[in-house]
N, C-alpha and C. Protein backbone atom coordinates (compact mmCIF):
# COMPACT_ATOMS: atom_id res chain seq x y z
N UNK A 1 9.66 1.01 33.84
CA UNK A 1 10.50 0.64 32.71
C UNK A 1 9.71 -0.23 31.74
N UNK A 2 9.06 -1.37 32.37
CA UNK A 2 8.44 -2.13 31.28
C UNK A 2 7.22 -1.60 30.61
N UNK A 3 6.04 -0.51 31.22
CA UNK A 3 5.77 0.31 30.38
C UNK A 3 5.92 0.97 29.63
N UNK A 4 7.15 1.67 29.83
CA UNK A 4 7.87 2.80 28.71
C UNK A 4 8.20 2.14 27.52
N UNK A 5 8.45 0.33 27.72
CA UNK A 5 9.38 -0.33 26.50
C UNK A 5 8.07 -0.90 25.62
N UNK A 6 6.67 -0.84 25.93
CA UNK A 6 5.49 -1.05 25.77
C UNK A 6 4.78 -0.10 25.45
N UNK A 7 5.30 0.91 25.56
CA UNK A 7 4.49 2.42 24.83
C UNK A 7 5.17 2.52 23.89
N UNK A 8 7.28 2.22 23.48
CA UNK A 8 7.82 2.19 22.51
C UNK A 8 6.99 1.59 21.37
N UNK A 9 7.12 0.09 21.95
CA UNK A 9 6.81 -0.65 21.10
C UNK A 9 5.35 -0.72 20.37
N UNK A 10 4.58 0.14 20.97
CA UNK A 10 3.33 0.09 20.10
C UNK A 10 3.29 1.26 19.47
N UNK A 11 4.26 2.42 19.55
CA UNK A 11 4.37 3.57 19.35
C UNK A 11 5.12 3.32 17.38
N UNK A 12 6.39 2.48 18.01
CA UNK A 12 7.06 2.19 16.59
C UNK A 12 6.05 1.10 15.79
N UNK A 13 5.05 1.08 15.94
CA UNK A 13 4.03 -0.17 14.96
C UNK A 13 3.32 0.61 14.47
N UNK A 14 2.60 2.06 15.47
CA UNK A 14 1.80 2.52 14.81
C UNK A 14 2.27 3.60 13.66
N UNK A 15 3.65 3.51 13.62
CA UNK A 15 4.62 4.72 12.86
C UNK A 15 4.80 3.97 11.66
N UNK A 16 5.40 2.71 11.76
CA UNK A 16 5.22 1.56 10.72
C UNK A 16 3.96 1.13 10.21
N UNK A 17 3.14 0.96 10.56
CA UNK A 17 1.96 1.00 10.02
C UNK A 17 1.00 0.99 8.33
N UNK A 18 1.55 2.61 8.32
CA UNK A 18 1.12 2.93 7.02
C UNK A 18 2.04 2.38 6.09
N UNK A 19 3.02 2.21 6.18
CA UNK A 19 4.17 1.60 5.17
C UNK A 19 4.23 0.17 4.64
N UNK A 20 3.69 -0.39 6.08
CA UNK A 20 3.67 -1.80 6.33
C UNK A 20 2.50 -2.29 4.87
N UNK A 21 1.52 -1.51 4.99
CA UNK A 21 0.52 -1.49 4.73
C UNK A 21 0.54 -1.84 2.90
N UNK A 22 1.23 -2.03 2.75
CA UNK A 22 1.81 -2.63 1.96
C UNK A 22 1.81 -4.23 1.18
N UNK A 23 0.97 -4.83 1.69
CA UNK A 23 0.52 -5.83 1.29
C UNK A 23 2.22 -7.13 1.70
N UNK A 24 2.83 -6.43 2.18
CA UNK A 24 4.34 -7.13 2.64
C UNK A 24 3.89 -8.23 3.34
N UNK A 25 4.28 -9.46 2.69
CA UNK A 25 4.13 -11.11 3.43
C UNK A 25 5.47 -11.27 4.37
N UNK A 26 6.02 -11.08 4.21
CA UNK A 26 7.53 -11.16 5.27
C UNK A 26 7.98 -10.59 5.84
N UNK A 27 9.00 -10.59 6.72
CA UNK A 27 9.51 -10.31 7.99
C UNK A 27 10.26 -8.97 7.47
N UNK A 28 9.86 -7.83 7.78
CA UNK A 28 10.91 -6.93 7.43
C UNK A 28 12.26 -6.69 8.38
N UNK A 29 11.72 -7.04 9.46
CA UNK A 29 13.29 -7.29 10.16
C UNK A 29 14.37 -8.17 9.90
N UNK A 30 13.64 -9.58 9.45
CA UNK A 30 14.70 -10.71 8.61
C UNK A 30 15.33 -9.89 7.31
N UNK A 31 13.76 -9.05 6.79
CA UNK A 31 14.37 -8.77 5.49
C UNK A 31 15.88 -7.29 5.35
N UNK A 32 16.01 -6.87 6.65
CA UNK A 32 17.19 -6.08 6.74
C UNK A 32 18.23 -6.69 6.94
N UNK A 33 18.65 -8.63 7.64
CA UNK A 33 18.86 -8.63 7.30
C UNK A 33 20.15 -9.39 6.47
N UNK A 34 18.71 -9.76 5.36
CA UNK A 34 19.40 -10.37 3.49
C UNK A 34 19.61 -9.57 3.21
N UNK A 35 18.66 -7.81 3.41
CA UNK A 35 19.58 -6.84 2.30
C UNK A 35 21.12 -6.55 2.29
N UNK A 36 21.80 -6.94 3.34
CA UNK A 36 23.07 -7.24 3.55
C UNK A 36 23.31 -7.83 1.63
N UNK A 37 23.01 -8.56 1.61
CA UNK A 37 23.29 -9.19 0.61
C UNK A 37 23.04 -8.60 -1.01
N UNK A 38 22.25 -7.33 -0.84
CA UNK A 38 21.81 -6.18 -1.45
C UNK A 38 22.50 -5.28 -1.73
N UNK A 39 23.18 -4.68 -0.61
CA UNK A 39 23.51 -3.16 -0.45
C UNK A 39 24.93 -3.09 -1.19
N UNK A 40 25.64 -4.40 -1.59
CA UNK A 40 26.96 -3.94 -2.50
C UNK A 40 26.17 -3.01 -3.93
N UNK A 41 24.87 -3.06 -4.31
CA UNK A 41 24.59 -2.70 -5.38
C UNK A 41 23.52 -1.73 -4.94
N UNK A 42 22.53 -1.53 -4.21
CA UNK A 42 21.54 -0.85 -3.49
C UNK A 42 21.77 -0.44 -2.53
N UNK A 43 21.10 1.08 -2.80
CA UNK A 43 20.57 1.25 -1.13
C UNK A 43 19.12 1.68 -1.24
N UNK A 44 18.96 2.14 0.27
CA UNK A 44 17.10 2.73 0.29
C UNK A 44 17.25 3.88 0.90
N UNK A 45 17.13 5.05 0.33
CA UNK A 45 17.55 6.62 0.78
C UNK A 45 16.15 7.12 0.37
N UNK A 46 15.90 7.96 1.56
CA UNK A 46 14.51 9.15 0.59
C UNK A 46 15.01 10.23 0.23
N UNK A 47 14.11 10.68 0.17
CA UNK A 47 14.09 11.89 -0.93
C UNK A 47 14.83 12.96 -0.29
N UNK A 48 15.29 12.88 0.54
CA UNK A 48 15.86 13.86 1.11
C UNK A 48 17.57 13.25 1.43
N UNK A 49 18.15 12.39 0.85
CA UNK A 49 19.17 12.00 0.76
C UNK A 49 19.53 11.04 2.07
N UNK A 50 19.02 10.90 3.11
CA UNK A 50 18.90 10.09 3.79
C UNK A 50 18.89 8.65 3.86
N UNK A 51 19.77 8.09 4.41
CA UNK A 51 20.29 6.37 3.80
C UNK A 51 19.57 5.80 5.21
N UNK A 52 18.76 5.11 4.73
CA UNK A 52 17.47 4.36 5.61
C UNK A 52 17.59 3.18 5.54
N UNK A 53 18.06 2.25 4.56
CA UNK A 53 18.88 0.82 4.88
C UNK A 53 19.84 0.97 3.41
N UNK A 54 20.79 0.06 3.90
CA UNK A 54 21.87 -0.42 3.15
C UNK A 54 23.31 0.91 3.45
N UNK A 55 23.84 0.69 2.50
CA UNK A 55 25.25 1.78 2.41
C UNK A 55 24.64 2.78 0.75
N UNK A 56 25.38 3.25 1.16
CA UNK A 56 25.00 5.03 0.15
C UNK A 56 25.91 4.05 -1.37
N UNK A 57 25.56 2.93 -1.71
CA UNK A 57 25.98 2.39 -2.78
C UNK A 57 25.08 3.12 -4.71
N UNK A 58 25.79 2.86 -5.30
CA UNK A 58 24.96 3.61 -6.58
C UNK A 58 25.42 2.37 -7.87
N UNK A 59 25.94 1.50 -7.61
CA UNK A 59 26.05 0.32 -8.66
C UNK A 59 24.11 0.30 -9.38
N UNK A 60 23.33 0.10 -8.30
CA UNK A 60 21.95 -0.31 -8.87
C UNK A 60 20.73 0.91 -8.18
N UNK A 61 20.14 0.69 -8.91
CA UNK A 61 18.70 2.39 -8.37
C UNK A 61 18.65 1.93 -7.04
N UNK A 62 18.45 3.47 -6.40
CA UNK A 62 17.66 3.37 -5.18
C UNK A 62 16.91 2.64 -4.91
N UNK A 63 16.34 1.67 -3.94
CA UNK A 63 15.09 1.22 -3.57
C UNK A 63 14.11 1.66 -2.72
N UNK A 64 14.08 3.13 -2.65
CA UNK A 64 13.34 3.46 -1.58
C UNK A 64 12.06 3.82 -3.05
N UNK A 65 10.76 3.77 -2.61
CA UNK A 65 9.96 3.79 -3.31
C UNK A 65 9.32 3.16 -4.01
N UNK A 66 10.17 2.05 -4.13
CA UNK A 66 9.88 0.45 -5.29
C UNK A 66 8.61 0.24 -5.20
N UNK A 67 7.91 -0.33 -4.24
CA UNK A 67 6.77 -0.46 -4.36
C UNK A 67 5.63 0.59 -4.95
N UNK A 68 4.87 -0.32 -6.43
CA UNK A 68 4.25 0.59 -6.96
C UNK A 68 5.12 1.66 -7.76
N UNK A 69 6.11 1.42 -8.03
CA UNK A 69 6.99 2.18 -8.88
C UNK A 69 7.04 1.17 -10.38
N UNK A 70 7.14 2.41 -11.70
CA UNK A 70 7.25 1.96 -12.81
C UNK A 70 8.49 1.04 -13.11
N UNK A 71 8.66 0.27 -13.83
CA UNK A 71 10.50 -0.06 -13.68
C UNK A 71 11.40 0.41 -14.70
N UNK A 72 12.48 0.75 -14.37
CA UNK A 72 13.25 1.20 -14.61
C UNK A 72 13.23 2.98 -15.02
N UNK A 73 12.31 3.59 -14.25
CA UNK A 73 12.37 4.77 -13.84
C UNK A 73 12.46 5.73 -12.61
N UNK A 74 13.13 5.08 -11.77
CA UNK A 74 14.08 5.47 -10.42
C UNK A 74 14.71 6.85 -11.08
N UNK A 75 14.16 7.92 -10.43
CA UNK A 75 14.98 9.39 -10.46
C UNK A 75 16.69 9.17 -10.30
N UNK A 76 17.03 9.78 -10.84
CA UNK A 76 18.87 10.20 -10.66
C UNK A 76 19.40 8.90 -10.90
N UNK A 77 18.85 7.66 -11.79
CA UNK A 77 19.40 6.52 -11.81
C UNK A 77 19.44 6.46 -13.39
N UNK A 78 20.86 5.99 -13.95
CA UNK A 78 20.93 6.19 -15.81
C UNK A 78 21.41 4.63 -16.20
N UNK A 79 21.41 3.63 -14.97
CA UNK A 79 21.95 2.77 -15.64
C UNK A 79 21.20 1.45 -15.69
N UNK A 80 19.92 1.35 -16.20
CA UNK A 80 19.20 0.58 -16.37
C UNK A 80 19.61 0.12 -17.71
N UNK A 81 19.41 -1.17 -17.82
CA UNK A 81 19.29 -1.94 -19.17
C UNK A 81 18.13 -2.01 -20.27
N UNK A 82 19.02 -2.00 -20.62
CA UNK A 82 17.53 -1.31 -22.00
C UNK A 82 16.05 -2.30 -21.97
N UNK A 83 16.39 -3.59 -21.43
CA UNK A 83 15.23 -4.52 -21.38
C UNK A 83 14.29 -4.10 -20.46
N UNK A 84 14.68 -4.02 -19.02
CA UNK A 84 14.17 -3.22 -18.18
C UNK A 84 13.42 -1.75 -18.58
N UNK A 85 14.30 -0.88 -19.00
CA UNK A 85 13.39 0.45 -19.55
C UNK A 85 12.45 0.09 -20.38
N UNK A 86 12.42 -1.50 -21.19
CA UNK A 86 11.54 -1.45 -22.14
C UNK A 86 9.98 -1.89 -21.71
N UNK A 87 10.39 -2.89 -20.41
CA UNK A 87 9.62 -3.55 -19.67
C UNK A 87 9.16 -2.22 -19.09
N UNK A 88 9.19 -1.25 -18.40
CA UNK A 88 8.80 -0.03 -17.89
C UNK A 88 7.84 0.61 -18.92
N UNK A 89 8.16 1.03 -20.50
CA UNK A 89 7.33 1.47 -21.15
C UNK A 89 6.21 0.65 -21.37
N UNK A 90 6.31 -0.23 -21.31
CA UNK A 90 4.89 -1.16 -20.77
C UNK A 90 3.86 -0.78 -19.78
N UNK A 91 4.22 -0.17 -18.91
CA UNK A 91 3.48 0.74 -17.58
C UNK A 91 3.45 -0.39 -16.42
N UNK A 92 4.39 -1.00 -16.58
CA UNK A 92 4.74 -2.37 -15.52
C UNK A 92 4.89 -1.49 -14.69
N UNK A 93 4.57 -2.21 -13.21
CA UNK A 93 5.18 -1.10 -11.58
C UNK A 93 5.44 -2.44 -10.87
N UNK A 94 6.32 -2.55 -9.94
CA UNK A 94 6.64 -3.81 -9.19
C UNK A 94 6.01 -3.70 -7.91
N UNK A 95 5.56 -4.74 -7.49
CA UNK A 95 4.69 -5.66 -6.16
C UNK A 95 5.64 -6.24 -5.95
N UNK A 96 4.76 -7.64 -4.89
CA UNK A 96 5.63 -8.33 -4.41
C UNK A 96 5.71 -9.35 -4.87
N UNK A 97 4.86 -9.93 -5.70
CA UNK A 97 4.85 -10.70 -6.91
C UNK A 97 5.87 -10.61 -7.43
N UNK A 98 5.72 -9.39 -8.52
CA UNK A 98 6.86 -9.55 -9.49
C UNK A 98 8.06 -9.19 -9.08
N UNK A 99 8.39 -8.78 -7.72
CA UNK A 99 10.05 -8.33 -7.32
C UNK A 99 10.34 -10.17 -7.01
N UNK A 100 9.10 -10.54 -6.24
CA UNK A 100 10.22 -11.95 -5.80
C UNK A 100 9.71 -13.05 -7.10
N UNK A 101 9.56 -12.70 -7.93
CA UNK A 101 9.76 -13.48 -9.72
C UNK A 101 11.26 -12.67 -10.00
N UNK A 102 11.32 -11.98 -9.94
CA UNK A 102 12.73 -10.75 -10.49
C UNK A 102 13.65 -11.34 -9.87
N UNK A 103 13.84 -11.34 -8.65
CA UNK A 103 14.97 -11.45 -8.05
C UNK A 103 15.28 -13.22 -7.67
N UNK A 104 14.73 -13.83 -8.32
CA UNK A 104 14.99 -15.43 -8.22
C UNK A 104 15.72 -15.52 -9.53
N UNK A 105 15.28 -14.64 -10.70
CA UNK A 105 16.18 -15.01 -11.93
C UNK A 105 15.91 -13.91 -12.70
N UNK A 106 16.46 -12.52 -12.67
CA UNK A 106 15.98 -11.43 -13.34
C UNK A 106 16.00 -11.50 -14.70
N UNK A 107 17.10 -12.03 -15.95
CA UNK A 107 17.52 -12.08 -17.29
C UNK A 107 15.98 -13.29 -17.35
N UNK A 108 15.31 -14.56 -16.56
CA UNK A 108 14.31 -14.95 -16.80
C UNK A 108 13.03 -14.29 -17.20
N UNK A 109 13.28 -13.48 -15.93
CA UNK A 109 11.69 -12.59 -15.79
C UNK A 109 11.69 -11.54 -16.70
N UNK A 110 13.08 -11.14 -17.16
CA UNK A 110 12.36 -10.22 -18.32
C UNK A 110 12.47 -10.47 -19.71
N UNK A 111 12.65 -12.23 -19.79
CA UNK A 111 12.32 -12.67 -21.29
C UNK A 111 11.17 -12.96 -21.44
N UNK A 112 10.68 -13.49 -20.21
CA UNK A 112 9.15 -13.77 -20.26
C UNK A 112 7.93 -12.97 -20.39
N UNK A 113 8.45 -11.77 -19.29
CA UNK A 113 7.96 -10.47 -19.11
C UNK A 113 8.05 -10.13 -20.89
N UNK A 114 8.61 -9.68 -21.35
CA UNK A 114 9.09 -9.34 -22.40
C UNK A 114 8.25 -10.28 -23.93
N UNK A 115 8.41 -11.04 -23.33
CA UNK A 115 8.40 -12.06 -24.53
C UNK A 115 9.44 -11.81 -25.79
N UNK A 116 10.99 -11.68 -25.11
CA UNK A 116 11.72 -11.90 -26.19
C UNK A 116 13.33 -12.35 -25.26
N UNK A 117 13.63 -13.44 -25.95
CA UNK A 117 14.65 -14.27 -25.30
C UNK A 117 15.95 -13.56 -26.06
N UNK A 118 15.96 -12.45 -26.36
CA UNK A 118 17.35 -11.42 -26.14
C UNK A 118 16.99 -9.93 -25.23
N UNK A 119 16.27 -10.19 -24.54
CA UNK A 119 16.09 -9.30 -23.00
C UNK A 119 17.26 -9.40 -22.46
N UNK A 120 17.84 -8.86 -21.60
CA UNK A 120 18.91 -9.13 -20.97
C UNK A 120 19.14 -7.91 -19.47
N UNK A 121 19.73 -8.29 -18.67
CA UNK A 121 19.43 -7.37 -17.67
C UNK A 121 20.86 -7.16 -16.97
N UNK A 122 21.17 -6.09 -16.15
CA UNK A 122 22.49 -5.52 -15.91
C UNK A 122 22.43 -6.31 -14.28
N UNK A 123 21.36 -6.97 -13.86
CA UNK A 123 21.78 -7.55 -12.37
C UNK A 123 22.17 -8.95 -12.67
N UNK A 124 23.17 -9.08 -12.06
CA UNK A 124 23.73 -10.71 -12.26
C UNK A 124 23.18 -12.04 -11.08
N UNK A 125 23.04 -10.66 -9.75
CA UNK A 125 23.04 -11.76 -8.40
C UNK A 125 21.31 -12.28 -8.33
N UNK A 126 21.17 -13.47 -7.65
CA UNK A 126 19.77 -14.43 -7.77
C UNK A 126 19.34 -14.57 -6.16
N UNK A 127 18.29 -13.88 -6.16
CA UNK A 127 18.08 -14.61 -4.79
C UNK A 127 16.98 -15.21 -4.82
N UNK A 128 17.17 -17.03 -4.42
CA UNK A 128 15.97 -17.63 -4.61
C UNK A 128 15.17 -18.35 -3.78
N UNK A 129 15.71 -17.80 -2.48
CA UNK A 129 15.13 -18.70 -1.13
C UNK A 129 13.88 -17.87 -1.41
N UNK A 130 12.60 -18.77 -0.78
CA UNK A 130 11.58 -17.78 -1.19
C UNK A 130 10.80 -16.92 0.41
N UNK A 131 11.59 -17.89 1.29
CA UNK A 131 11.42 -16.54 2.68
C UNK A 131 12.35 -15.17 2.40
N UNK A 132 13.41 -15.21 2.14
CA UNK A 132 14.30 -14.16 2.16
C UNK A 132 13.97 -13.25 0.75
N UNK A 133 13.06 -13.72 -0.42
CA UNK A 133 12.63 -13.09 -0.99
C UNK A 133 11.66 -11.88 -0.57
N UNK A 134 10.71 -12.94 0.35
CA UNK A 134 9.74 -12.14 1.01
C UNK A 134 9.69 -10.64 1.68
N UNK A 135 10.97 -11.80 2.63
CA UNK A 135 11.25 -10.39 3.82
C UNK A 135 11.87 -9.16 3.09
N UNK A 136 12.96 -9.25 2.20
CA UNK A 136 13.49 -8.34 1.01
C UNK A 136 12.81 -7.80 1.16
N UNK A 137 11.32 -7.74 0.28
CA UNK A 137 10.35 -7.04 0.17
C UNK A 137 9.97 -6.04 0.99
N UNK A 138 9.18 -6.67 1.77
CA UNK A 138 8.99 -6.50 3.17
C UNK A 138 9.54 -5.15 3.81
N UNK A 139 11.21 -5.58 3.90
CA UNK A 139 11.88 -4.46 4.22
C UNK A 139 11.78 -3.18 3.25
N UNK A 140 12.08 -3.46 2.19
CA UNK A 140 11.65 -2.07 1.22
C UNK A 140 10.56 -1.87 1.44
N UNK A 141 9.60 -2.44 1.49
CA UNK A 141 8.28 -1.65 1.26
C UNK A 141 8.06 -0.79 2.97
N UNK A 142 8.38 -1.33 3.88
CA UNK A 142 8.47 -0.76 5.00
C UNK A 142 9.24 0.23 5.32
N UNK A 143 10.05 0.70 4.08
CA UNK A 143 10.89 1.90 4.60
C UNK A 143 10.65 3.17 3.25
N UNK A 144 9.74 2.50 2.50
CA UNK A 144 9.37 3.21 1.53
C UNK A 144 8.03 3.97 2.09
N UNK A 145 7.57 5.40 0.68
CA UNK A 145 6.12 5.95 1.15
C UNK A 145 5.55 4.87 0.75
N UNK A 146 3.96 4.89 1.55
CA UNK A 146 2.58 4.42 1.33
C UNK A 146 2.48 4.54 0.15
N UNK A 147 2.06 3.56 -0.91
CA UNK A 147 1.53 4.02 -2.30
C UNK A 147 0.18 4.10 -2.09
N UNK A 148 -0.15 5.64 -2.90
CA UNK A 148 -1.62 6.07 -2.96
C UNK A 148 -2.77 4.69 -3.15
N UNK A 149 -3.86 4.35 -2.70
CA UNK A 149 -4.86 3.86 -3.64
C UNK A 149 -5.33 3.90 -4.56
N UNK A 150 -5.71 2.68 -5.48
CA UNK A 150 -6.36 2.91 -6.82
C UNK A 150 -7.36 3.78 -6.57
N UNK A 151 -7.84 4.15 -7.40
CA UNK A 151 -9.44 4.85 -8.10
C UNK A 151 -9.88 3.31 -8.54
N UNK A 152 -11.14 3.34 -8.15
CA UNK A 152 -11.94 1.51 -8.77
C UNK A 152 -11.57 1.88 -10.33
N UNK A 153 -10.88 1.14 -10.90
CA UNK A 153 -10.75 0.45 -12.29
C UNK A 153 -9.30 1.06 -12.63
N UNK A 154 -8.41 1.69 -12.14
CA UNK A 154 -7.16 2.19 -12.46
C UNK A 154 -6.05 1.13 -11.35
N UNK A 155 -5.15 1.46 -12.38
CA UNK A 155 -3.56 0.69 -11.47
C UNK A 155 -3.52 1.41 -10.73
N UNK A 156 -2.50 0.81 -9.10
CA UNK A 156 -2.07 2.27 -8.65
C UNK A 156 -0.91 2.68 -8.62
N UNK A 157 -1.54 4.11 -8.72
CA UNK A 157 -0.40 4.79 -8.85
C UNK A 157 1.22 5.00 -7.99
N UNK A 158 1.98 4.75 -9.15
CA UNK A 158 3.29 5.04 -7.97
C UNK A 158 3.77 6.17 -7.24
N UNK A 159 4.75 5.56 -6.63
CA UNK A 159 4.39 6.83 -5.26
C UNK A 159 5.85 7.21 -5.39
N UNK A 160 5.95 8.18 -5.46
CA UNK A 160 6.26 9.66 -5.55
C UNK A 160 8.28 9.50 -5.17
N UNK A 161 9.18 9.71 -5.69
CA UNK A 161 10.36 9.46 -5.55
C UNK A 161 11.19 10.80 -5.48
């Protein structure tokens, strides 16, 4: 028995792995879960319609893919705020940087981002503990694809939704 729970467990790390790989500073298990605190507005579904954390909610874009994704161009999602889409035509893609700047004070981050103090953004809720920011992360990026590697001198590219 305690082998078998020891072949699991290195079995589910090496499956996690590539995802992990992700440059994620926090706990993605903590970070499933704050997304509690997420999923009235999110979920994280792939591409194949499959709900991988949160509830099958559609208030706010999918999060499966975030990492290394442009913003505010989430497939099958129309209700971004125009500040956001504008911040996107910029060729902005979110890390873990700028999600846990975003999500401590989003209408902040995209006046600054922006550089214009009538930005305005359609998420109201703040999360500003900065572990539970982390793990957030964390958890998305761990249930999202691997984003490709740069080419030396290019951004990288986002991965595929």
């Amino acid at each position: 028995m305690r082998l078998t729970l020891t072949a699991l467990t290195f079995a589910s790390l090496a499956l996690a792995a590539p995802a992990m790989a992700q440059d994620a500073t926090g706990d993605a298990a903590a970070g499933e879960k704050v997304f509690n605190k997420c999923q009235t507005c999110h979920v994280i579904a792939d591409a194949d319609g499959n709900v991988l954390g949160g509830r099958n909610a559609k208030t706010g874009p999918n999060l499966y893919g975030l990492p290394g994704r442009t913003a505010g161009t989430q497939a099958d999602f129309n209700g971004y705020g125009d500040s956001l889409v504008a911040l996107g035509a910029t060729g902005f893609t979110w890390d873990e940087a700028s999600f846990t700047e975003y999500v401590a004070d989003p209408a902040k981050f995209l006046k600054t981002r922006l550089d214009d103090n009538g930005a305005r953004t359609k998420m109201s809720f703040k999360l500003t503990n900065a572990k539970e920011k982390a793990d957030v992360w964390a958890y998305i990026a761990s249930l999202s694809p691997a984003m490709e590697p740069a080419a030396e001198g290019e951004a990288a590219p986002a991965a595929t939704n």
